[in-house]
N, C-alpha and C. Protein backbone atom coordinates (compact mmCIF):
# COMPACT_ATOMS: atom_id res chain seq x y z
N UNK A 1 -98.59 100.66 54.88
CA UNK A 1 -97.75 99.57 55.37
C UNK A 1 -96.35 99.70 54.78
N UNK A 2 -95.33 99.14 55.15
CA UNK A 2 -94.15 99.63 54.88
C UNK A 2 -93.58 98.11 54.89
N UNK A 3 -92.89 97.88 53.56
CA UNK A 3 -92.28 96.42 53.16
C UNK A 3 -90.59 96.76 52.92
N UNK A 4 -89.84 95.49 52.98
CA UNK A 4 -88.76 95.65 52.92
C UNK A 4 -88.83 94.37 51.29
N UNK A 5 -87.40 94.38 50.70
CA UNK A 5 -87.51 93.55 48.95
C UNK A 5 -86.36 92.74 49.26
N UNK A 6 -86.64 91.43 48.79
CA UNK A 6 -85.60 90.58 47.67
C UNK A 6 -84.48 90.14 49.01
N UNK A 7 -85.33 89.69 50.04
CA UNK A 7 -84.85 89.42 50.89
C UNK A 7 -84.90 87.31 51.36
N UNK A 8 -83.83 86.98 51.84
CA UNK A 8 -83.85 85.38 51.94
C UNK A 8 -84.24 85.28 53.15
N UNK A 9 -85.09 84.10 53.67
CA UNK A 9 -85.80 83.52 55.36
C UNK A 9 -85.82 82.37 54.95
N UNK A 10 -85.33 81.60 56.27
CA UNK A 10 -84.96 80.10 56.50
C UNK A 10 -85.99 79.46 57.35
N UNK A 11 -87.03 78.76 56.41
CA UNK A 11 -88.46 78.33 57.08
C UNK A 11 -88.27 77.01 57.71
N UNK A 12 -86.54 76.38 57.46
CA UNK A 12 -86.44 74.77 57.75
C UNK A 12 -86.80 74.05 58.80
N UNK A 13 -87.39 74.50 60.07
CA UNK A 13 -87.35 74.00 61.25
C UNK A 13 -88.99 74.88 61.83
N UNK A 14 -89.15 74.23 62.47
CA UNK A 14 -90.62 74.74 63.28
C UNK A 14 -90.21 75.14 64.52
N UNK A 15 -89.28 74.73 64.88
CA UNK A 15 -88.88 74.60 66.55
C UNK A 15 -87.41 75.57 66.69
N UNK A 16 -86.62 75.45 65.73
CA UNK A 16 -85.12 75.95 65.71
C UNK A 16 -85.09 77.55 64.72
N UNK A 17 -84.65 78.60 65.69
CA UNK A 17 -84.46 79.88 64.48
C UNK A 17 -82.92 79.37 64.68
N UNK A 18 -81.93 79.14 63.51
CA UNK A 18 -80.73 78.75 63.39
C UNK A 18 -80.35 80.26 62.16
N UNK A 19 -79.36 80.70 62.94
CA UNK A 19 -78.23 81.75 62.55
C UNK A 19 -77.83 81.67 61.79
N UNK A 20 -77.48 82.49 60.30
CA UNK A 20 -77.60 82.98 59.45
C UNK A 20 -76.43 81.66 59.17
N UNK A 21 -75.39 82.11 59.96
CA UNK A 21 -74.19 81.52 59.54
C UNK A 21 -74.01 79.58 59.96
N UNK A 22 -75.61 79.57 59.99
CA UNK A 22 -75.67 78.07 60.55
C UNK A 22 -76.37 77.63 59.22
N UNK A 23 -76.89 78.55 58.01
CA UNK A 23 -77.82 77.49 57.16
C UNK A 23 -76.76 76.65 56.04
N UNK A 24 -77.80 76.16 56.11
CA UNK A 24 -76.95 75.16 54.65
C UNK A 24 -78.11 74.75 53.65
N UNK A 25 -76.66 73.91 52.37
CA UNK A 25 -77.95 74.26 51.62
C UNK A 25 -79.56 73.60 51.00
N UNK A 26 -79.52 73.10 52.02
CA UNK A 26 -80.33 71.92 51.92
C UNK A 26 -81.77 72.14 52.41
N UNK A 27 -81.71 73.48 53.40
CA UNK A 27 -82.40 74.06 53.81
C UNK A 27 -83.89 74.69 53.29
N UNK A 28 -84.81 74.60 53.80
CA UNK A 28 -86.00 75.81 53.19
C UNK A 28 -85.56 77.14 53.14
N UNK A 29 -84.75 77.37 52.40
CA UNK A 29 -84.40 79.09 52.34
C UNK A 29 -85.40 79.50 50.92
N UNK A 30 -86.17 80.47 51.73
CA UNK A 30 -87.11 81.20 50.70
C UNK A 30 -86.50 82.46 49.80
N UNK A 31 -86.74 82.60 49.31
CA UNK A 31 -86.58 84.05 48.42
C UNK A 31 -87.86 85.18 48.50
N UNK A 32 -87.50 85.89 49.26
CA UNK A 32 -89.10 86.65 49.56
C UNK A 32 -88.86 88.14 48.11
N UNK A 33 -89.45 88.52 47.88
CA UNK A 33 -89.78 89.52 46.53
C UNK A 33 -90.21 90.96 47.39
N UNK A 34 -91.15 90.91 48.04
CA UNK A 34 -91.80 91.98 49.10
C UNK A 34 -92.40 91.00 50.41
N UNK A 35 -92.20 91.94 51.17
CA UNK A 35 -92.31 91.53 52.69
C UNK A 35 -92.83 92.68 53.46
N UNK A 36 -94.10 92.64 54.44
CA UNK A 36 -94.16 93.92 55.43
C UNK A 36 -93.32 93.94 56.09
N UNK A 37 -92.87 94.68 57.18
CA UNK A 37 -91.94 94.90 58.50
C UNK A 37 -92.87 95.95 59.04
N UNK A 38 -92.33 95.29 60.27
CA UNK A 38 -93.46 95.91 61.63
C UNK A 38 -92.03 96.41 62.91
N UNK A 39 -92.55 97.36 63.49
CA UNK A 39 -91.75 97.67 64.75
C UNK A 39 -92.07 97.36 65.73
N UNK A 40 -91.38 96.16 66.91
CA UNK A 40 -92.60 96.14 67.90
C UNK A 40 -91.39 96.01 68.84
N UNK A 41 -92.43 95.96 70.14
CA UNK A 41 -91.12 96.07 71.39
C UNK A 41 -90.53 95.35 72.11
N UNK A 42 -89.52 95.66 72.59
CA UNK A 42 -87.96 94.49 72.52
C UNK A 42 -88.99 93.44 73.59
N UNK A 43 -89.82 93.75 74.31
CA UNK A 43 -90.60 92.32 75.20
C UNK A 43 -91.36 91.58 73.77
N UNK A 44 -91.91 91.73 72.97
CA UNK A 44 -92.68 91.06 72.44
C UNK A 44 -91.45 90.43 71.50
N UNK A 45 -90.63 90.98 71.19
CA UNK A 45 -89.56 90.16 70.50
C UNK A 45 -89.43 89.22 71.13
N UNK A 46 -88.76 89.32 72.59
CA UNK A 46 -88.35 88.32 73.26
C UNK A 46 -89.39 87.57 73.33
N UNK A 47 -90.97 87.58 73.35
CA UNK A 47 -91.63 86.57 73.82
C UNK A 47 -91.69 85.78 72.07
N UNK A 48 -91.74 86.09 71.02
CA UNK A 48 -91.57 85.66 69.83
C UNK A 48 -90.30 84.74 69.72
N UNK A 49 -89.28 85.43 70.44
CA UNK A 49 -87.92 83.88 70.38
C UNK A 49 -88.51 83.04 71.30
N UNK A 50 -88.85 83.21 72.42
CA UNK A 50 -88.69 82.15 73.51
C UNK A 50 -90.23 81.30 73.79
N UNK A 51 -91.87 81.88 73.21
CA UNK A 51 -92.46 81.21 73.41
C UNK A 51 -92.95 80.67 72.39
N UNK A 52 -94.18 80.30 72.18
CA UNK A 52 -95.05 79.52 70.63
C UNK A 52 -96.31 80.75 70.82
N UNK A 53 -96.60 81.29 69.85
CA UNK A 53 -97.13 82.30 69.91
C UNK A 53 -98.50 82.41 68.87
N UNK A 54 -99.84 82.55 69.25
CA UNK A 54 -100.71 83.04 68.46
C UNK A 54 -101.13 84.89 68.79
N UNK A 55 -100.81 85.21 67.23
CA UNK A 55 -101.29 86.55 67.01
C UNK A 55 -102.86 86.56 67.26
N UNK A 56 -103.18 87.98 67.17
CA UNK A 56 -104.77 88.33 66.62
C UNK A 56 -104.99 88.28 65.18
N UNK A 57 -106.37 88.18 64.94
CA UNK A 57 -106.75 87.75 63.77
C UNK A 57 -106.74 89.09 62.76
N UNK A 58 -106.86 90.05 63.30
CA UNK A 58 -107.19 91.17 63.33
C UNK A 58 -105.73 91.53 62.26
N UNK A 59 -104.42 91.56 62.68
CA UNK A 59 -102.69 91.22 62.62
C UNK A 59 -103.16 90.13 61.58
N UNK A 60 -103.48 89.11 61.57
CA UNK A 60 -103.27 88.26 60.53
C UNK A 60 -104.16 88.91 59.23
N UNK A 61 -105.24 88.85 59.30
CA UNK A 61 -105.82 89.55 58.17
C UNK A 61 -105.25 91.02 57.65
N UNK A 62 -104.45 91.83 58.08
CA UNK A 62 -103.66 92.30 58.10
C UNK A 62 -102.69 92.31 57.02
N UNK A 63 -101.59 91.25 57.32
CA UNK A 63 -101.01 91.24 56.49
C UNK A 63 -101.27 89.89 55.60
N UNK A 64 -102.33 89.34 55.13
CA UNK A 64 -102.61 87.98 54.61
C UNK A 64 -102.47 88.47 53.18
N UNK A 65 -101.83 88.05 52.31
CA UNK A 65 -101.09 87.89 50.83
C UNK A 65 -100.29 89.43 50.27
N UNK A 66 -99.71 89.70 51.49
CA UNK A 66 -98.82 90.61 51.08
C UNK A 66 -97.70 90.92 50.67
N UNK A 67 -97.55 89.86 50.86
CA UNK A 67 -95.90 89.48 50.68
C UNK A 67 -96.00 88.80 48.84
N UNK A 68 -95.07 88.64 48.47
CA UNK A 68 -94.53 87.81 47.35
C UNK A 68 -93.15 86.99 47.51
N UNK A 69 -93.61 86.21 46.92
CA UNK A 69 -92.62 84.90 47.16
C UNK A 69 -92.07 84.66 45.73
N UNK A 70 -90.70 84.46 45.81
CA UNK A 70 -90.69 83.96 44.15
C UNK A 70 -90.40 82.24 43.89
N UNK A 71 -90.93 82.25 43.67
CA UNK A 71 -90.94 80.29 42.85
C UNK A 71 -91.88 79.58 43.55
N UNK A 72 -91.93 79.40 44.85
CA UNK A 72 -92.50 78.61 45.93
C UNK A 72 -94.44 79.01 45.92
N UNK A 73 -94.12 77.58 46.36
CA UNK A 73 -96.12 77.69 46.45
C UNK A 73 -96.37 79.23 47.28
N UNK A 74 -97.11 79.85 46.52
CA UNK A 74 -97.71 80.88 47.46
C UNK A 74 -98.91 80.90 48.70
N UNK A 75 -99.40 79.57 48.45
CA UNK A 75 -100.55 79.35 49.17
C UNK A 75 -99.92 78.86 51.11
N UNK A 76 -99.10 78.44 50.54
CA UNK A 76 -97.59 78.17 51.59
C UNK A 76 -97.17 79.60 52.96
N UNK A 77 -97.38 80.07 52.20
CA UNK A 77 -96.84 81.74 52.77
C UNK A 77 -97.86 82.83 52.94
N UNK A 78 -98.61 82.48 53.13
CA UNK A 78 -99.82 83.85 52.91
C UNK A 78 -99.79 84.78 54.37
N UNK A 79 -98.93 84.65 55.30
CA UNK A 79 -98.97 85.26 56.44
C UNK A 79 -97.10 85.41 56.86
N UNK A 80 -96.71 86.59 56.11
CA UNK A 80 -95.33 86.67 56.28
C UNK A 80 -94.79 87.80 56.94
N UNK A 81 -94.46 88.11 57.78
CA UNK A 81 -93.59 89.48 58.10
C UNK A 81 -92.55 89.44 58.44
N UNK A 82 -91.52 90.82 58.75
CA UNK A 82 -90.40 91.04 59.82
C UNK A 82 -90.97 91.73 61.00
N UNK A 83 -90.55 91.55 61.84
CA UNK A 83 -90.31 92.31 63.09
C UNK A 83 -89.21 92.64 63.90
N UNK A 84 -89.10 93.94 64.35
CA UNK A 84 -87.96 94.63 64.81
C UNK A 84 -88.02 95.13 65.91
N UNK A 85 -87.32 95.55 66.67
CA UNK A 85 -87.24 96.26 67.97
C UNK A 85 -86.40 97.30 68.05
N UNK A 86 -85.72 97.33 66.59
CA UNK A 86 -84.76 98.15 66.19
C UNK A 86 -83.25 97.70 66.22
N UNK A 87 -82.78 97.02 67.00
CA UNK A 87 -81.79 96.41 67.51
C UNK A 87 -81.58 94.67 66.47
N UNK A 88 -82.99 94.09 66.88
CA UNK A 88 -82.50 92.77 66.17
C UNK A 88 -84.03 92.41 64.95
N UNK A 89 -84.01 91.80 64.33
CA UNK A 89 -84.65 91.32 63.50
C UNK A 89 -85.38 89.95 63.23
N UNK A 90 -86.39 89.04 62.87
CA UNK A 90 -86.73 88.04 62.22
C UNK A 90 -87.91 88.03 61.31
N UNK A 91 -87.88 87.08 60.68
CA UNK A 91 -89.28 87.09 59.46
C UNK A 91 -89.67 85.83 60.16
N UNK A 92 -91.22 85.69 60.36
CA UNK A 92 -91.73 85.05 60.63
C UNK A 92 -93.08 84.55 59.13
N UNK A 93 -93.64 83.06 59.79
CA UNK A 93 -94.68 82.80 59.03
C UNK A 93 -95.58 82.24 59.54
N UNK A 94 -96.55 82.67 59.61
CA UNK A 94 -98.03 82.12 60.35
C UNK A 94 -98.90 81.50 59.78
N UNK A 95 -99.45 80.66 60.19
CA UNK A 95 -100.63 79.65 59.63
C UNK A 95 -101.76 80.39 59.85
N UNK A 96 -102.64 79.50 59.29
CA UNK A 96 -104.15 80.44 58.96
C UNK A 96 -105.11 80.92 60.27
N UNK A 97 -104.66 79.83 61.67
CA UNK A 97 -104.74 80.56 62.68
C UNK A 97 -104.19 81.68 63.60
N UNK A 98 -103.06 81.86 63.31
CA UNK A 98 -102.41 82.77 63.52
C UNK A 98 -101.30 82.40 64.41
N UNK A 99 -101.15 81.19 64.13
CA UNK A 99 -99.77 80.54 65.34
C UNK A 99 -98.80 81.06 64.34
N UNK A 100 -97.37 81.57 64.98
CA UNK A 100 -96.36 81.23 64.40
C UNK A 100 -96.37 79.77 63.84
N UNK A 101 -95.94 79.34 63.13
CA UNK A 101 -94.73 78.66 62.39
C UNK A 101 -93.93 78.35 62.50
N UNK A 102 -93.10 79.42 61.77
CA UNK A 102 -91.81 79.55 61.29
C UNK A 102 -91.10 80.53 61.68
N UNK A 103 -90.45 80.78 62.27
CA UNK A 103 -89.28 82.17 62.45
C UNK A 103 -88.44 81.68 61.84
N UNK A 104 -87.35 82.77 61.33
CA UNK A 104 -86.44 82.77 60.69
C UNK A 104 -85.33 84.10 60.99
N UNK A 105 -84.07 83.65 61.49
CA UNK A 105 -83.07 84.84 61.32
C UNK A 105 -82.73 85.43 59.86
N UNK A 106 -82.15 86.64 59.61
CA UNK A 106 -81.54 86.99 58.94
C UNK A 106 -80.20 87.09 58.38
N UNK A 107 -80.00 87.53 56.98
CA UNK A 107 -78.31 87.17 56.45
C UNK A 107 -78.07 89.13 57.26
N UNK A 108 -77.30 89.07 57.56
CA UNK A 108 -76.27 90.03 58.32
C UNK A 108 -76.65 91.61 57.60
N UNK A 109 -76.77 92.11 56.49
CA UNK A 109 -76.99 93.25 56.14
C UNK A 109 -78.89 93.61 55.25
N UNK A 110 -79.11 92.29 55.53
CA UNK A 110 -80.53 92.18 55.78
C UNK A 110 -81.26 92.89 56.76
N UNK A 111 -80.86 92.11 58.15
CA UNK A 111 -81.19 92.54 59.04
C UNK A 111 -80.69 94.03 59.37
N UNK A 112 -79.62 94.43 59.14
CA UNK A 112 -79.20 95.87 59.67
C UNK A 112 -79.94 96.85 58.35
N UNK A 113 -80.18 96.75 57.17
CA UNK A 113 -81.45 96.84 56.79
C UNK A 113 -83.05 97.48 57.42
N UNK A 114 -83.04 95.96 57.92
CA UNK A 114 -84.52 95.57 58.77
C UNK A 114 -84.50 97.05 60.11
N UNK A 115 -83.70 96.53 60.99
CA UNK A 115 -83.18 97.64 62.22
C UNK A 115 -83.42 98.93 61.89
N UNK A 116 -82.75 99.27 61.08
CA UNK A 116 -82.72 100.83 59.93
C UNK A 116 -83.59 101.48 60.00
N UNK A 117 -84.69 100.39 58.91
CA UNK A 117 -86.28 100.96 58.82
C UNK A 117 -87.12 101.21 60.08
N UNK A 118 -87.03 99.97 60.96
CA UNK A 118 -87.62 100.07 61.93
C UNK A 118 -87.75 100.85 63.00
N UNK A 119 -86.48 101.39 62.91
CA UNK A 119 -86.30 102.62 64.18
C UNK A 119 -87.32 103.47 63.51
N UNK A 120 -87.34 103.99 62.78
CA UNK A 120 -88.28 105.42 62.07
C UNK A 120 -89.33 104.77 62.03
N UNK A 121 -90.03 103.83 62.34
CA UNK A 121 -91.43 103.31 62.18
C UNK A 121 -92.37 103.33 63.68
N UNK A 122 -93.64 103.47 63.65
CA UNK A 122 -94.29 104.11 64.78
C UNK A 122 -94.52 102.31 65.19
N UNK A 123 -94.58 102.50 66.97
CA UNK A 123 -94.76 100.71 67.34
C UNK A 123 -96.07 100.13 66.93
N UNK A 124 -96.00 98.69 66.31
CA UNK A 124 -96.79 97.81 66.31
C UNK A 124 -97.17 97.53 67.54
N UNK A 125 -98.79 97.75 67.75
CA UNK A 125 -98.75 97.26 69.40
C UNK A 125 -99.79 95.53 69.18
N UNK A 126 -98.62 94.76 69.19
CA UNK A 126 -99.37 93.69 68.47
C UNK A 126 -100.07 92.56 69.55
N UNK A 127 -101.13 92.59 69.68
CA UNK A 127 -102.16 91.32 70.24
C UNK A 127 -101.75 89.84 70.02
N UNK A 128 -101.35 89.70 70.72
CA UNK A 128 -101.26 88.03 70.98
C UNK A 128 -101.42 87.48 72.09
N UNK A 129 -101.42 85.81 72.09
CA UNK A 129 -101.55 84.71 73.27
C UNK A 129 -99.81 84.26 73.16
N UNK A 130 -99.72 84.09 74.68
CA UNK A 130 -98.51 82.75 74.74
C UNK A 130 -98.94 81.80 74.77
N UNK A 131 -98.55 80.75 73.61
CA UNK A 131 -99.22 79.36 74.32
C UNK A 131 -98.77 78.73 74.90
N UNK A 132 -97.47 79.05 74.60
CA UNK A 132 -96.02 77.42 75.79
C UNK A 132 -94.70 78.07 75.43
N UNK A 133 -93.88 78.42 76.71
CA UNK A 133 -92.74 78.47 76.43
C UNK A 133 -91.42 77.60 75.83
N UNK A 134 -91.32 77.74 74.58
CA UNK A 134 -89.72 76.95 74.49
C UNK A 134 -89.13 76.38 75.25
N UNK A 135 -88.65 74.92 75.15
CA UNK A 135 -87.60 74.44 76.25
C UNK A 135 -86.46 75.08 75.87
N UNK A 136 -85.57 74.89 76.78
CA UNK A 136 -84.12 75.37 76.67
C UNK A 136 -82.99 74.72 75.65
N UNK A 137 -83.53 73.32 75.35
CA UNK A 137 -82.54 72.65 74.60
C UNK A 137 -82.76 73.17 72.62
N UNK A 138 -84.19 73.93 72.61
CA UNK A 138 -84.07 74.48 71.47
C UNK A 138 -83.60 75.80 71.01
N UNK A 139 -82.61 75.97 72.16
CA UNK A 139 -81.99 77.27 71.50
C UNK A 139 -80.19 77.03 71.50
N UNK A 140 -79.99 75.80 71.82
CA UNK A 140 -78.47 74.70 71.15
C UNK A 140 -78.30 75.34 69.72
N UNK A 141 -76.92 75.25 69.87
CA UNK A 141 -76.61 75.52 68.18
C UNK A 141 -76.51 74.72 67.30
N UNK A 142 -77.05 74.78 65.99
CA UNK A 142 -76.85 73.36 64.96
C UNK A 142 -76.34 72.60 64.93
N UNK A 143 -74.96 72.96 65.37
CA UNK A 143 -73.42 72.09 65.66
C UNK A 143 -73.87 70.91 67.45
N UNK A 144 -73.85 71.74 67.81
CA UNK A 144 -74.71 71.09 69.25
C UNK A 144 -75.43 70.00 69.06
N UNK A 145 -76.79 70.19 68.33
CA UNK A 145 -77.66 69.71 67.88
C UNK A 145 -77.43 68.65 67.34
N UNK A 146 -76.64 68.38 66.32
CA UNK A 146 -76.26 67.32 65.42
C UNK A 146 -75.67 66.66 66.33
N UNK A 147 -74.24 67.05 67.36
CA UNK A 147 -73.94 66.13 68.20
C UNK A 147 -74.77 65.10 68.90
N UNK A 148 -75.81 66.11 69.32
CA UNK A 148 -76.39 65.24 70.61
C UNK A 148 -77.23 64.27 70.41
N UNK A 149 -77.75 64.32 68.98
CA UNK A 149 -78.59 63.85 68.62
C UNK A 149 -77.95 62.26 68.03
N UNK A 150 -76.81 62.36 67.61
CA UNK A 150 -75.57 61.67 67.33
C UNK A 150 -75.15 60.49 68.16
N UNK A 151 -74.75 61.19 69.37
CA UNK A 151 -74.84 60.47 70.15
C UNK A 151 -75.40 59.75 71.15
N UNK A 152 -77.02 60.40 71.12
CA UNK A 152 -78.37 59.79 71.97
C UNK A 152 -78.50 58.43 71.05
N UNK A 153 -78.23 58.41 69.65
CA UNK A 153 -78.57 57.29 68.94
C UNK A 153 -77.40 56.18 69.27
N UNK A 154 -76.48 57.33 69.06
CA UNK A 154 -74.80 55.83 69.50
C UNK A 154 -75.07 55.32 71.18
N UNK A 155 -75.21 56.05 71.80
CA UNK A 155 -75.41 55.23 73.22
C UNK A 155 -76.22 54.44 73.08
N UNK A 156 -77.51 54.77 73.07
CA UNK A 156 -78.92 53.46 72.77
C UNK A 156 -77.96 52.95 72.28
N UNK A 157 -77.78 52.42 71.31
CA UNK A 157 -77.23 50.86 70.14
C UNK A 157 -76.25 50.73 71.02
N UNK A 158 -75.14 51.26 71.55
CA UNK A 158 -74.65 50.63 72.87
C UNK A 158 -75.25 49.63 73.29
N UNK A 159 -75.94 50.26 74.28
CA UNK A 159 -76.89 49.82 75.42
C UNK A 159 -77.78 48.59 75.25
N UNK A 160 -78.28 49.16 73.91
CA UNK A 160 -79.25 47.78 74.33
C UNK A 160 -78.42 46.53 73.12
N UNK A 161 -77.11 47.08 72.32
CA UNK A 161 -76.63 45.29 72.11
C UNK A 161 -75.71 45.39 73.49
N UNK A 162 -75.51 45.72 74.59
CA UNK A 162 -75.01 45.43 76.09
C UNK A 162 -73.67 45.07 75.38
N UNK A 163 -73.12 46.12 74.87
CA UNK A 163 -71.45 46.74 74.38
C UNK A 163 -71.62 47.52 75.90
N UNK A 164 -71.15 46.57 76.67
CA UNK A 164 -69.94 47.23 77.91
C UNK A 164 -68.99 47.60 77.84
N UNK A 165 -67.89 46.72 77.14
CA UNK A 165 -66.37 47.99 76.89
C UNK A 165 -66.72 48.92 76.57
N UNK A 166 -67.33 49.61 75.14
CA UNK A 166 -67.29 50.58 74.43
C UNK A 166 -68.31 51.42 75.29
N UNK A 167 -69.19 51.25 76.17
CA UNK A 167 -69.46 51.97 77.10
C UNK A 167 -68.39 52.53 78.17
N UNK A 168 -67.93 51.54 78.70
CA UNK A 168 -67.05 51.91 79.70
C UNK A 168 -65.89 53.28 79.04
N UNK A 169 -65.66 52.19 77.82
CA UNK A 169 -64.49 53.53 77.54
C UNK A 169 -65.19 55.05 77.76
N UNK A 170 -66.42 54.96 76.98
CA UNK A 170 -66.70 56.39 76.33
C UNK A 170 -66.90 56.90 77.70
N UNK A 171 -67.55 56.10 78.80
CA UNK A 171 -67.73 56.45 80.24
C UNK A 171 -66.49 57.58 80.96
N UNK A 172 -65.64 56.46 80.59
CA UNK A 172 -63.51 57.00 80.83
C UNK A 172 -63.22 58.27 80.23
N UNK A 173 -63.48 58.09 78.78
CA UNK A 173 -63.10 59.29 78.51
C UNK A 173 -63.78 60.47 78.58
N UNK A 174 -64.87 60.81 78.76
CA UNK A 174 -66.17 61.47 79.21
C UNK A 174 -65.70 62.25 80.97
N UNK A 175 -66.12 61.16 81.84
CA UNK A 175 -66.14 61.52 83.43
C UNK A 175 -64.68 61.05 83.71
N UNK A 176 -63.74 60.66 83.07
CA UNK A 176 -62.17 60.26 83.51
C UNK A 176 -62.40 59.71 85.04
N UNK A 177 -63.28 58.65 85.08
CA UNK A 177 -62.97 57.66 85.99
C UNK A 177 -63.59 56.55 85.22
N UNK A 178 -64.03 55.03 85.96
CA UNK A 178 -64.22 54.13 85.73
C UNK A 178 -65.56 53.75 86.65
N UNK A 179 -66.59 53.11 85.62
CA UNK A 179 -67.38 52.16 86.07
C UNK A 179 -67.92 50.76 85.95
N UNK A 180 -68.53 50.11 86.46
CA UNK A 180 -68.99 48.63 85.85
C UNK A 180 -70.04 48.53 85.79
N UNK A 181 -70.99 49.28 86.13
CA UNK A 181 -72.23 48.96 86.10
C UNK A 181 -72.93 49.61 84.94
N UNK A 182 -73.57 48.55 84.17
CA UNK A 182 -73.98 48.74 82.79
C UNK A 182 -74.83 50.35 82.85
N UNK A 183 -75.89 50.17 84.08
CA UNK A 183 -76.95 50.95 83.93
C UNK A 183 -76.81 52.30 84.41
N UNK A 184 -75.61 52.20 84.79
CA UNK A 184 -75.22 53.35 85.65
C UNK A 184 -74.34 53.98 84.89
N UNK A 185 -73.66 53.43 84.16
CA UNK A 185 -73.33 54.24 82.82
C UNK A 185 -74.09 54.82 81.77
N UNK A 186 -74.99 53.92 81.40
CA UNK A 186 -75.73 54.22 79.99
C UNK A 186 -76.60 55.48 80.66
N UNK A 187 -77.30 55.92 81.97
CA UNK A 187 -77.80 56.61 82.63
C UNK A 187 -77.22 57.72 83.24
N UNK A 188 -76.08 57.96 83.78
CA UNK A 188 -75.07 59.15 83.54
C UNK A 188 -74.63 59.70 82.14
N UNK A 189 -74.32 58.90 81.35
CA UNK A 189 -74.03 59.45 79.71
C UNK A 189 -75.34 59.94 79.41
N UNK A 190 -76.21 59.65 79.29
CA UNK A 190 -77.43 60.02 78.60
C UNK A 190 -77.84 61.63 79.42
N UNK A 191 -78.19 61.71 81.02
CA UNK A 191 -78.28 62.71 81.21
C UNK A 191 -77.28 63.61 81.26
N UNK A 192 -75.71 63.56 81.15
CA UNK A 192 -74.72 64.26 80.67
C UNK A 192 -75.47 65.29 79.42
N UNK A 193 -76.09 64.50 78.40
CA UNK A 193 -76.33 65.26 77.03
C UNK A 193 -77.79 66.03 77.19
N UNK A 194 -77.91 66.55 78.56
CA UNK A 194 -78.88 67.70 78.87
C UNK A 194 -78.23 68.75 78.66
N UNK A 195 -76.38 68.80 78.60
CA UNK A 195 -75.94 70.32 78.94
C UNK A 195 -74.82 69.63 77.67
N UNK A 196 -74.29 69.91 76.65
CA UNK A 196 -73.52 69.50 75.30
C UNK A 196 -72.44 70.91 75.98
N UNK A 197 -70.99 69.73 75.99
CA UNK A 197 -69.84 70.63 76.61
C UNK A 197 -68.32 69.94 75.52
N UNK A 198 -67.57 70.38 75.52
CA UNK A 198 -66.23 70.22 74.64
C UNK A 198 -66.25 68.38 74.92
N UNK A 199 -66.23 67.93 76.25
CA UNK A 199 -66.24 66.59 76.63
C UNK A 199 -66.62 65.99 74.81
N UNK A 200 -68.30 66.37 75.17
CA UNK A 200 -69.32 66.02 74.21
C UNK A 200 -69.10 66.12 72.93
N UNK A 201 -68.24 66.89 72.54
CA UNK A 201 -67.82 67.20 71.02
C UNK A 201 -66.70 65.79 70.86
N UNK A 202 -65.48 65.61 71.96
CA UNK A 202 -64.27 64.75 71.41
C UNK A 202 -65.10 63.40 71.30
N UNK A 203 -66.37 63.22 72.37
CA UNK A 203 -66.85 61.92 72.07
C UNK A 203 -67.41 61.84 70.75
N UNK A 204 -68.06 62.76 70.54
CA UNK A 204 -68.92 62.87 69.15
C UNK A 204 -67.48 62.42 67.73
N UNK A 205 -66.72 63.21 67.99
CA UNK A 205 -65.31 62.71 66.80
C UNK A 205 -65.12 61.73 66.88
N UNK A 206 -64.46 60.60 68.12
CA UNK A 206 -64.48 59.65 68.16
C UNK A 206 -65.20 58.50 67.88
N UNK A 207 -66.54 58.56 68.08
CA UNK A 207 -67.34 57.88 67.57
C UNK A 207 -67.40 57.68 66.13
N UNK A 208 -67.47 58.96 65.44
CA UNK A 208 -67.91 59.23 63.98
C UNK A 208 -66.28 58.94 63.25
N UNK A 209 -65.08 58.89 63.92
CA UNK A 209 -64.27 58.03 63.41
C UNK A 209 -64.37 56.46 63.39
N UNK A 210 -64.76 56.09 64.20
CA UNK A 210 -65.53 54.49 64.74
C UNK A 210 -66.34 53.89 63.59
N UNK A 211 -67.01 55.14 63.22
CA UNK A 211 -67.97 54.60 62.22
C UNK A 211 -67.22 54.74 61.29
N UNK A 212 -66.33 55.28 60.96
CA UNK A 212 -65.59 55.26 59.13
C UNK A 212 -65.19 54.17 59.02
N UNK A 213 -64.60 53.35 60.14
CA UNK A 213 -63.77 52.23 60.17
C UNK A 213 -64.26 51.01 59.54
């Protein structure tokens, strides 16, 4: 088996792999000690970003306590790898059934690292189930994310203390026309924040100046 060392993975989210240059520090960032890496092919990558995925057991027993972790519960981590396609990289962590977890991107010369090894490595031809594809709104960027989430909460409290001006405005400045109807606002704004666009960002400032006040 062939491990890569002394490498960091960001376990913070179940649902979100967020970009290297998106963590902060507040984050589950692990410190891995040894790690396997596997080569597998650019489809199974892609189905690893985009669906929820159980391996074979076969793959899990495999690599079950191979890794080292430094500080953190080890009992936490007992199913850790990278996988490559040669091109891009992630460390993943699997539960005792063999669902993903956790994915995690890499810090920038980590991964080109990861890529490196992997080209010279013979393919993992790895067994798994899809269980459900990813929606689309979990692959938004952190920045995104925080907005929308921001402002799904500021509209509600709108809405239901029936703050019509401060609807209307945000309505105005949003779609740059005018409406009166309570429900027909609070119901265009809300499905607006299916697709988070520049609009969505000046409202998001505005608001969060609103609140300093």
């Amino acid at each position: 088996m062939n491990y890569m060392y002394d490498i960091l993975l960001n376990f913070t989210s179940s649902k979100k792999v967020y970009e290297f240059f998106e963590w902060e520090s507040t984050d589950v960032i692990i410190n891995v000690k040894k790690i396997p890496i596997f080569k597998i092919a650019k489809e199974t990558l892609w189905d690893l970003l985009n669906y929820r995925i159980k391996v074979d057991k076969s793959f899990l027993k495999k690599i079950e306590n191979t890794s080292i972790v430094y500080k953190q519960n080890k009992k936490r981590f007992k199913h850790l790898a990278i996988f490559s396609d040669g091109s891009k990289a992630i460390g993943i962590n699997l539960n005792d059934n063999g669902i993903v977890e956790y994915k995690s991107s890499m810090l920038l010369d980590e991964e080109e690292e990861a890529t490196y090894i992997a080209e010279k490595l013979q393919l993992e031809k790895l067994e798994y189930q899809k269980l459900e594809k990813l929606k689309k709104e979990e692959f938004i960027t952190r920045k995104e994310e925080e907005e929308k989430n921001f402002l799904l909460k500021e509209i509600n409290l709108l809405y239901k203390n029936n703050d019509l001006e401060k609807l209307k405005y945000l309505y105005i400045e949003y779609f740059d026309k005018k409406e009166e109807n309570i429900d027909n606002i609070y119901n265009k704004l809300i499905t607006s924040l299916d697709s988070i666009d520049e609009k969505h960002e000046e409202l998001y400032q505005l608001l969060k100046l609103t609140c300093k006040k």
